[in-house]
Every structure is written in C-alpha cells, then in structure tokens.
PDB file of N, CA and C in Angstrom:
ATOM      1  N   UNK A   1     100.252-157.043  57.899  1.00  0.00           N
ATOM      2  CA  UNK A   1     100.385-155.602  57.740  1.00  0.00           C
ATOM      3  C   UNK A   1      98.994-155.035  57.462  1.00  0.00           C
ATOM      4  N   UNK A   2      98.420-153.985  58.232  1.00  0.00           N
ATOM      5  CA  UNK A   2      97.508-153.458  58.043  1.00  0.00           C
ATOM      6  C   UNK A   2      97.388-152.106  57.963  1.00  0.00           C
ATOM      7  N   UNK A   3      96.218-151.174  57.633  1.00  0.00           N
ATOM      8  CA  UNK A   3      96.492-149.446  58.009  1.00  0.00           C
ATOM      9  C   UNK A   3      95.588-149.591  59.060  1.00  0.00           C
ATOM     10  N   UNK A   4      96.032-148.157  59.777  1.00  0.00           N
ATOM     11  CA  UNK A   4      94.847-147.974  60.904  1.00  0.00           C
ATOM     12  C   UNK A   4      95.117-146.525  61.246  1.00  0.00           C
ATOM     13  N   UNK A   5      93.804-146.187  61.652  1.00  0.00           N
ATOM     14  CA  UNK A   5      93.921-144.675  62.199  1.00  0.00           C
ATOM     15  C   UNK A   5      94.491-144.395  63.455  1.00  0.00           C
ATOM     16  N   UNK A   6      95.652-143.141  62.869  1.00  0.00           N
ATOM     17  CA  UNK A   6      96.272-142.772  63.706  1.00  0.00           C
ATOM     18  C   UNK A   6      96.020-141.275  64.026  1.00  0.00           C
ATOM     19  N   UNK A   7      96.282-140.578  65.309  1.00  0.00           N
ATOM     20  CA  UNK A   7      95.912-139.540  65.786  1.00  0.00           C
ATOM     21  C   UNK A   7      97.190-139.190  66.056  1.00  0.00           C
ATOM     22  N   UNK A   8      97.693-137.974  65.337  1.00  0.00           N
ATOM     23  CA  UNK A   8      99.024-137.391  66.038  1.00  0.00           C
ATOM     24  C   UNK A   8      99.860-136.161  64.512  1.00  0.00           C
ATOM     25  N   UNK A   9     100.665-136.320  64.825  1.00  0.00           N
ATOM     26  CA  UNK A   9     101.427-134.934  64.154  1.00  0.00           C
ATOM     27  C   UNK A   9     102.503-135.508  63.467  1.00  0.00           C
ATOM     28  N   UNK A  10     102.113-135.318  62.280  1.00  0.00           N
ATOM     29  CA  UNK A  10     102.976-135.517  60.912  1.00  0.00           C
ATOM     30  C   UNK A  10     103.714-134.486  60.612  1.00  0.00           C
ATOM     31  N   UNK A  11     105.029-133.836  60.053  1.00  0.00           N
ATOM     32  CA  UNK A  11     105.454-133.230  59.749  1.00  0.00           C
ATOM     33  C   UNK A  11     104.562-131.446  59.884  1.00  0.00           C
ATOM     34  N   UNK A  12     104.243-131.344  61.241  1.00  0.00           N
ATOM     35  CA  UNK A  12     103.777-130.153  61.541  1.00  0.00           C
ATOM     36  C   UNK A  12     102.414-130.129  61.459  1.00  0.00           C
ATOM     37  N   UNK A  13     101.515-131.174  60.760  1.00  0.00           N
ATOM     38  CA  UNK A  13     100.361-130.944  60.849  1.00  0.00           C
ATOM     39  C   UNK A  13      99.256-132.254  61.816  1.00  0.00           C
ATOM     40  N   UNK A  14      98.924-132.131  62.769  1.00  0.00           N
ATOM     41  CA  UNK A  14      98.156-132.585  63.685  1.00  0.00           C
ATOM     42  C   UNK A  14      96.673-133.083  62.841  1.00  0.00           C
ATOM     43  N   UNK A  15      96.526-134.112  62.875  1.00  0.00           N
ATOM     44  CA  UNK A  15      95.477-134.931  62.300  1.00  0.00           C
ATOM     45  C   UNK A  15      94.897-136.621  62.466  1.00  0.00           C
ATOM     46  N   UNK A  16      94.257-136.908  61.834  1.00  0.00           N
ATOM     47  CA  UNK A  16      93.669-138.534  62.059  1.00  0.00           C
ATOM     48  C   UNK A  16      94.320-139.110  60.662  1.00  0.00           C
ATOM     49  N   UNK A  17      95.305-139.590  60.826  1.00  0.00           N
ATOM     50  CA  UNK A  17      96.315-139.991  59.565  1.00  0.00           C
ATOM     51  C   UNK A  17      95.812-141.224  59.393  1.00  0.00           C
ATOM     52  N   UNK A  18      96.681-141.987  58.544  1.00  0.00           N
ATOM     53  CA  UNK A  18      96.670-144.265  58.621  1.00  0.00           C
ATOM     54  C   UNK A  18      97.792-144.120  58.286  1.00  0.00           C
ATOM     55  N   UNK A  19      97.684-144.759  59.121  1.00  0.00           N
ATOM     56  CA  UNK A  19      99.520-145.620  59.694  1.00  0.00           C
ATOM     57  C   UNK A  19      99.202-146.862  59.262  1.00  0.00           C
ATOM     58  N   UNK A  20     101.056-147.722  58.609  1.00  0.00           N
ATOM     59  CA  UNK A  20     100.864-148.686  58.182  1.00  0.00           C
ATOM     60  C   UNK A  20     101.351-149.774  59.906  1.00  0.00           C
ATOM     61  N   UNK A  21     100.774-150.656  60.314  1.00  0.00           N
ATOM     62  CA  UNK A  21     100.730-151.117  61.859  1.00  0.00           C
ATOM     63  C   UNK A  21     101.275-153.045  61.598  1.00  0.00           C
ATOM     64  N   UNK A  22     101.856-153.451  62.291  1.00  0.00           N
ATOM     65  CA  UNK A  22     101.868-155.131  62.020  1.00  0.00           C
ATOM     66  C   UNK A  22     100.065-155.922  62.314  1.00  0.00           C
ATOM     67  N   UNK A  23     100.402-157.117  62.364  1.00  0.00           N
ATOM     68  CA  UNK A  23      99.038-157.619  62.563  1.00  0.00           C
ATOM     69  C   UNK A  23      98.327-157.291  64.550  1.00  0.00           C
ATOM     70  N   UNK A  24      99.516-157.465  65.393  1.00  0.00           N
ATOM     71  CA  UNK A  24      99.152-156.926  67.046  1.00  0.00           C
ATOM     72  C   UNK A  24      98.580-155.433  66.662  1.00  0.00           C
ATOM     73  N   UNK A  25      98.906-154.353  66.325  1.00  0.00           N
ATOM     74  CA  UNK A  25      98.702-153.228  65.784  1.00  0.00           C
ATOM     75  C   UNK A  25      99.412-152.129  66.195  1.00  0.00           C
ATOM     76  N   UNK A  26     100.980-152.575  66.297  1.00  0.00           N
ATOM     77  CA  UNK A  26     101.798-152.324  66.765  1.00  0.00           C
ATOM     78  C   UNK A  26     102.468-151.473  65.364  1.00  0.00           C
ATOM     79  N   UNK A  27     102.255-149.529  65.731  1.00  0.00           N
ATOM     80  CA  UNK A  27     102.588-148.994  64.403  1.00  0.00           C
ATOM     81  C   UNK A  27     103.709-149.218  64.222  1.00  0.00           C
ATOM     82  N   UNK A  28     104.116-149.002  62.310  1.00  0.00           N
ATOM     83  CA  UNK A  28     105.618-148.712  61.825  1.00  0.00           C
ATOM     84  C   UNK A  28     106.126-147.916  61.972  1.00  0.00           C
ATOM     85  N   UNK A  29     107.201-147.798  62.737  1.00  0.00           N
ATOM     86  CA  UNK A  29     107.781-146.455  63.026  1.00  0.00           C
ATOM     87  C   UNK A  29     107.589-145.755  61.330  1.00  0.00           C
ATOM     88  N   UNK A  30     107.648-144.386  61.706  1.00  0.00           N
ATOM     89  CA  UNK A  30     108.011-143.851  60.566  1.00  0.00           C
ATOM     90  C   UNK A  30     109.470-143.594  59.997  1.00  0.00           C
ATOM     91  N   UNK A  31     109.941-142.714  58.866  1.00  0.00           N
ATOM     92  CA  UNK A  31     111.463-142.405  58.648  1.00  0.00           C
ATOM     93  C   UNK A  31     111.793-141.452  60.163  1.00  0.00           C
ATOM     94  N   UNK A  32     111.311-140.351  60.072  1.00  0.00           N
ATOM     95  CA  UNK A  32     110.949-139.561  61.412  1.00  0.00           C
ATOM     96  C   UNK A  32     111.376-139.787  62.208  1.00  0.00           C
ATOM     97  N   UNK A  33     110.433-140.951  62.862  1.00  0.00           N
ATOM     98  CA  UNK A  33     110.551-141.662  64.014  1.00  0.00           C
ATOM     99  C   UNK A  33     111.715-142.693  64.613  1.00  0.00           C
ATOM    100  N   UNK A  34     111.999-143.265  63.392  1.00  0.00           N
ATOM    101  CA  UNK A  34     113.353-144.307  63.376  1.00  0.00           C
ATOM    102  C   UNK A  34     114.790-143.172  63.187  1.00  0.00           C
ATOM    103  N   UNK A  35     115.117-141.995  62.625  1.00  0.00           N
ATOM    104  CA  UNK A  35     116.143-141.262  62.801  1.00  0.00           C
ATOM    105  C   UNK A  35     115.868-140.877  64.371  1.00  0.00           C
ATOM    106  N   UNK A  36     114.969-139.940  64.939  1.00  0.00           N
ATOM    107  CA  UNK A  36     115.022-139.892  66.420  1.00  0.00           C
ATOM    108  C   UNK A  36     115.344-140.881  67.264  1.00  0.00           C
ATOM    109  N   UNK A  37     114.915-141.934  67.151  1.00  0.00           N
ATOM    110  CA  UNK A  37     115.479-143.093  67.990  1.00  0.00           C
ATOM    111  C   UNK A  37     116.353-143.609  68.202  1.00  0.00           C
ATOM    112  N   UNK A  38     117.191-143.350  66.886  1.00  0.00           N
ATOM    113  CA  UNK A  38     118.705-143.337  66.230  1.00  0.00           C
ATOM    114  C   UNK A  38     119.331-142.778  67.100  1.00  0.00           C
ATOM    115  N   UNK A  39     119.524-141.491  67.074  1.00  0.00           N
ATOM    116  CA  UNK A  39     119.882-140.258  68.114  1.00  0.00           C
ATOM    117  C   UNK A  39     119.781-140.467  69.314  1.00  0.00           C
ATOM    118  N   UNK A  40     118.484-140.957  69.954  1.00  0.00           N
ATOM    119  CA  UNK A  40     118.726-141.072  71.702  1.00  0.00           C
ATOM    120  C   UNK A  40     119.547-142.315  71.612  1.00  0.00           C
ATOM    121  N   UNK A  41     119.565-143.120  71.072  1.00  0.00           N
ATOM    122  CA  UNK A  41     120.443-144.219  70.944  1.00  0.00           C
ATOM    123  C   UNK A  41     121.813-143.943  71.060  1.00  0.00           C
ATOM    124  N   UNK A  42     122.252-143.748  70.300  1.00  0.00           N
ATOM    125  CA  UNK A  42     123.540-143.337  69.721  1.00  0.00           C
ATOM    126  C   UNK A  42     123.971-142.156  71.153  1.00  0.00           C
ATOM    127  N   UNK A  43     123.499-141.070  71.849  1.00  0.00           N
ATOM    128  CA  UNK A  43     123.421-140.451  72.405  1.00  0.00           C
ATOM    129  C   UNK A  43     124.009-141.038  73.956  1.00  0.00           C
ATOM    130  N   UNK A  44     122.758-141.701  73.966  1.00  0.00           N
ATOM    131  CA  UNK A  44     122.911-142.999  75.261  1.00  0.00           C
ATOM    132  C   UNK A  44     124.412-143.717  75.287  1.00  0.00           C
ATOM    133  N   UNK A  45     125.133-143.988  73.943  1.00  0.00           N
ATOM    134  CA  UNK A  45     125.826-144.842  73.823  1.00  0.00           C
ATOM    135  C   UNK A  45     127.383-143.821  74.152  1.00  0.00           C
ATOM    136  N   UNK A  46     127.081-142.834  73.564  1.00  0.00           N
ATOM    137  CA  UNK A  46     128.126-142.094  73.703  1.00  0.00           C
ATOM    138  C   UNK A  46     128.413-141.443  75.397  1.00  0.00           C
ATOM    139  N   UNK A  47     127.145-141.567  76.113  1.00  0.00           N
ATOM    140  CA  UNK A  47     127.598-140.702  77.384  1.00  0.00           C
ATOM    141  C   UNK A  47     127.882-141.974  78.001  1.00  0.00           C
ATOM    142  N   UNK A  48     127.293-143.789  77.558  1.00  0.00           N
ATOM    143  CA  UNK A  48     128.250-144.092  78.762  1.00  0.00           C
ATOM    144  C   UNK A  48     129.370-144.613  78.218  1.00  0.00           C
ATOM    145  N   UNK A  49     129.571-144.662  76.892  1.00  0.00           N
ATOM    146  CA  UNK A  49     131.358-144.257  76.609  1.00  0.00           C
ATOM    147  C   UNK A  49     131.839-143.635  77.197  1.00  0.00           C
ATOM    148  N   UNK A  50     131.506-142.068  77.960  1.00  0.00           N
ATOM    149  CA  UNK A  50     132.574-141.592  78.382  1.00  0.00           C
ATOM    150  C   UNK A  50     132.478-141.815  79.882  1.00  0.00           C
ATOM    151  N   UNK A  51     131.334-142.013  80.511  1.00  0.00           N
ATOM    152  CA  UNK A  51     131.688-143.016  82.088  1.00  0.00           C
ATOM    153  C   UNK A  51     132.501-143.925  81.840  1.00  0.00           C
ATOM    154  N   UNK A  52     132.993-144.812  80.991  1.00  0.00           N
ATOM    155  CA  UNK A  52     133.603-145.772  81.119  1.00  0.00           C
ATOM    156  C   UNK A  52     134.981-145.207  81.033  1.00  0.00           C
ATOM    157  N   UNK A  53     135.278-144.106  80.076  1.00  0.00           N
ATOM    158  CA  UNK A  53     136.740-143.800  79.963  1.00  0.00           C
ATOM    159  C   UNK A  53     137.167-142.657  81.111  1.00  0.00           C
ATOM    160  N   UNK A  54     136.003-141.793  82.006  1.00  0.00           N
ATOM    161  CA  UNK A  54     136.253-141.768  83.170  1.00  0.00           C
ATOM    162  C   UNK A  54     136.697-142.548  83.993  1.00  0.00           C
ATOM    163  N   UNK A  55     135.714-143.578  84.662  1.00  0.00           N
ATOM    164  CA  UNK A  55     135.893-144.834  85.074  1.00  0.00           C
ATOM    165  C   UNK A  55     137.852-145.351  85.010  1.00  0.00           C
ATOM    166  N   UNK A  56     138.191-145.371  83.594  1.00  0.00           N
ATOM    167  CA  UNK A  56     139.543-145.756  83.095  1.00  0.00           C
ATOM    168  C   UNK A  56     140.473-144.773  84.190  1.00  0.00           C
ATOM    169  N   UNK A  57     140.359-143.272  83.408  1.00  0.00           N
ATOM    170  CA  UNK A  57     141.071-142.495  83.783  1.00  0.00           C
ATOM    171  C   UNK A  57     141.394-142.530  84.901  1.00  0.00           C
ATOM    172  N   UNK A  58     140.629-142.445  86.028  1.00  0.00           N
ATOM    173  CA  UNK A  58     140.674-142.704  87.685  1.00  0.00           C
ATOM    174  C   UNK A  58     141.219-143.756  87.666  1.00  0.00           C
ATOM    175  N   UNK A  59     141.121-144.748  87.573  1.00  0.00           N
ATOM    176  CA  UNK A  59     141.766-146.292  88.260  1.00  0.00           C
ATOM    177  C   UNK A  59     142.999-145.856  87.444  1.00  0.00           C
ATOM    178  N   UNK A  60     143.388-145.145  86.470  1.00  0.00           N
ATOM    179  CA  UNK A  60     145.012-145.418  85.885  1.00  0.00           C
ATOM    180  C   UNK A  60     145.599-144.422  87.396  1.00  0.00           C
ATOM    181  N   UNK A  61     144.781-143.146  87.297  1.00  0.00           N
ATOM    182  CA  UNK A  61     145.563-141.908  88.233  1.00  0.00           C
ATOM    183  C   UNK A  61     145.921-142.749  89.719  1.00  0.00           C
ATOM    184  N   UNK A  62     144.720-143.691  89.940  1.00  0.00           N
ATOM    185  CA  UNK A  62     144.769-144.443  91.316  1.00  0.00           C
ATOM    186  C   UNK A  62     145.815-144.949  91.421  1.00  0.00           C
ATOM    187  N   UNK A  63     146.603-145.937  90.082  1.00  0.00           N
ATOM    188  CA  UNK A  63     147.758-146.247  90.497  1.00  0.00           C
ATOM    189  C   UNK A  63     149.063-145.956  90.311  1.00  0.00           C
ATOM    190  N   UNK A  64     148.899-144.538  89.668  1.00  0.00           N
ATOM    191  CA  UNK A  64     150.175-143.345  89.832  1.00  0.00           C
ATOM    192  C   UNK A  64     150.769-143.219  88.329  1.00  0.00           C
ATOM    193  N   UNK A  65     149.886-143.413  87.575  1.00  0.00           N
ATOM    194  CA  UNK A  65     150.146-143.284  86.435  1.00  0.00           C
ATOM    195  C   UNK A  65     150.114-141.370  86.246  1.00  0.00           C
ATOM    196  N   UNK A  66     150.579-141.118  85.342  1.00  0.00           N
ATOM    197  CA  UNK A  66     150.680-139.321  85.317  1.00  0.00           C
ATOM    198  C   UNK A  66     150.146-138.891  84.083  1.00  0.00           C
ATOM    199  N   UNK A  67     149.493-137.343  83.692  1.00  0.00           N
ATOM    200  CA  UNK A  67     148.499-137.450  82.255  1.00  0.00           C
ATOM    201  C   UNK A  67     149.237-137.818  81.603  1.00  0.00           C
ATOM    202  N   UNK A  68     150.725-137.700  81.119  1.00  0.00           N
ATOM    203  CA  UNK A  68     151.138-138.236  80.206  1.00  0.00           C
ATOM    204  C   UNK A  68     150.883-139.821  79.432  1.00  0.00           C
ATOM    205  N   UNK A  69     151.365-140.545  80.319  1.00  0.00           N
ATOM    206  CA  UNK A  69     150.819-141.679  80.167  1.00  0.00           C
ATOM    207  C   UNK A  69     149.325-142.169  80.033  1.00  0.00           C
ATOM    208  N   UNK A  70     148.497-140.941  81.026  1.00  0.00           N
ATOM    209  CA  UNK A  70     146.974-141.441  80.829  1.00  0.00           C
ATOM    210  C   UNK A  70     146.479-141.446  79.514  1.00  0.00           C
ATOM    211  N   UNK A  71     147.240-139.879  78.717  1.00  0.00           N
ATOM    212  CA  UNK A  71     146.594-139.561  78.256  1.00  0.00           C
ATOM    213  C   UNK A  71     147.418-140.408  76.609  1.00  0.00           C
ATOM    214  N   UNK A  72     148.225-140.858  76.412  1.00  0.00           N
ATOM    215  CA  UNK A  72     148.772-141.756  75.657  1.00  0.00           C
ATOM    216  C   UNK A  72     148.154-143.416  75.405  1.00  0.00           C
ATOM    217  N   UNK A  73     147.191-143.363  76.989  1.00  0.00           N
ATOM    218  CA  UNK A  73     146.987-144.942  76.726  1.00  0.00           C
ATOM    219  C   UNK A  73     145.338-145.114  76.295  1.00  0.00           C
ATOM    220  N   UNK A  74     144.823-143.656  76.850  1.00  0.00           N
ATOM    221  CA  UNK A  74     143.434-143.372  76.522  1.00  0.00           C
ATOM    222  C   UNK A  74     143.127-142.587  75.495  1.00  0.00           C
ATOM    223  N   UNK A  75     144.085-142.297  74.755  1.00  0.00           N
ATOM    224  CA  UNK A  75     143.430-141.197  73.387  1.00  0.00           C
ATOM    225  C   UNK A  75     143.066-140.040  73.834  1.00  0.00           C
ATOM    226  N   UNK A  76     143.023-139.626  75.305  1.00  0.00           N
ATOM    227  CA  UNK A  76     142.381-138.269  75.853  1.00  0.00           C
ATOM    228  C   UNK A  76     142.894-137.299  75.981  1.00  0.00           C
ATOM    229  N   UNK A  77     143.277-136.144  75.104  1.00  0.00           N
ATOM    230  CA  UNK A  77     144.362-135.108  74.800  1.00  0.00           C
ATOM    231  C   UNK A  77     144.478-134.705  76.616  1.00  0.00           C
ATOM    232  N   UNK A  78     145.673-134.209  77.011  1.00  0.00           N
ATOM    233  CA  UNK A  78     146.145-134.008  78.250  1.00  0.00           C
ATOM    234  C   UNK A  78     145.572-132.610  78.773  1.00  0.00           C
ATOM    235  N   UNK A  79     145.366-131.759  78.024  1.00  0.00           N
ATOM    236  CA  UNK A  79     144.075-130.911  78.500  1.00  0.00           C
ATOM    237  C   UNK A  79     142.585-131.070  79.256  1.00  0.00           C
ATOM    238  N   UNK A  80     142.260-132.449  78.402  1.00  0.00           N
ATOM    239  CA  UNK A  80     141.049-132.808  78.661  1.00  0.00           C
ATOM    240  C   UNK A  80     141.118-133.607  80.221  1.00  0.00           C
ATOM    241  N   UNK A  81     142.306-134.102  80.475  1.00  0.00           N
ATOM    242  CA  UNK A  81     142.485-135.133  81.690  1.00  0.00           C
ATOM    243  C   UNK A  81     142.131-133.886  82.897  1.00  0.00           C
ATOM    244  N   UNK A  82     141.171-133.898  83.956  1.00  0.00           N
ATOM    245  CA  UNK A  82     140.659-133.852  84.940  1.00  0.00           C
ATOM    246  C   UNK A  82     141.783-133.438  85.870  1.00  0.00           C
ATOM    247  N   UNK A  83     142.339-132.921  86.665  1.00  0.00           N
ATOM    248  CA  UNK A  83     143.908-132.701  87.382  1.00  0.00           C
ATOM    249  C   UNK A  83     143.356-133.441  89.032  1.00  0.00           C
TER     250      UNK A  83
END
C-alpha cells in the first residue's frame, strides 16, 4: 500500500490529491467510487433480469399459455404483460 498523486475531482473540487494505490499502483477506489459502481452494477443486473423475464413471457405466450396464467407463473401483474 502506498500514496501517490492523483489528478482529478474530489467531492467538487478538482486538484492534485494522494490516493491511497496497491503496490502495481493500481488506485483504491474511493467510498464514491465503489457506491457508483454499485449502481451500474446492480443496474446492469436488473435490465438483464428483465430480458430474461421477457425472454420467459414470449416462449410461455408461444405455447398458448394466456396472461392469466403468464402472469401467475411470472409474478408480472397482467397489465404489465405485453398483448
């Protein structure tokens, strides 16, 4: 673990900071930085959750299933089902 100068924007203010970095000098994320990453993460995870329960929905309708049932076997209120 080392510090090293960093160039960039801290909580609104743009400067030559020290960052704490591993020994490659590969910085520590900050708190900041690790909640944002969180988010596209989590984000990512949720849109292809719902390709997949698209994905579902179609192959049930494909084989003549009706919203009722779609929407009983997928949790997907019958409003939300696609017609």
């Amino acid at each position: 673990l080392e510090l090293v100068k960093w160039d960039g924007e801290y909580y609104g203010v743009s400067t030559i900071w020290l960052r704490w970095a591993d020994r490659d000098g590969n910085l520590i994320p900050t708190q900041r930085e690790l909640k944002e990453e969180a988010i596209v993460y989590a984000n990512e995870a949720i849109a292809k959750s719902n390709e997949k329960i698209e994905q579902i929905i179609n192959n049930l309708k494909a084989i003549g299933m009706n919203s009722e049932q779609i929407s009983e076997i997928t949790g997907v209120p019958i409003e939300d089902l696609k017609p």
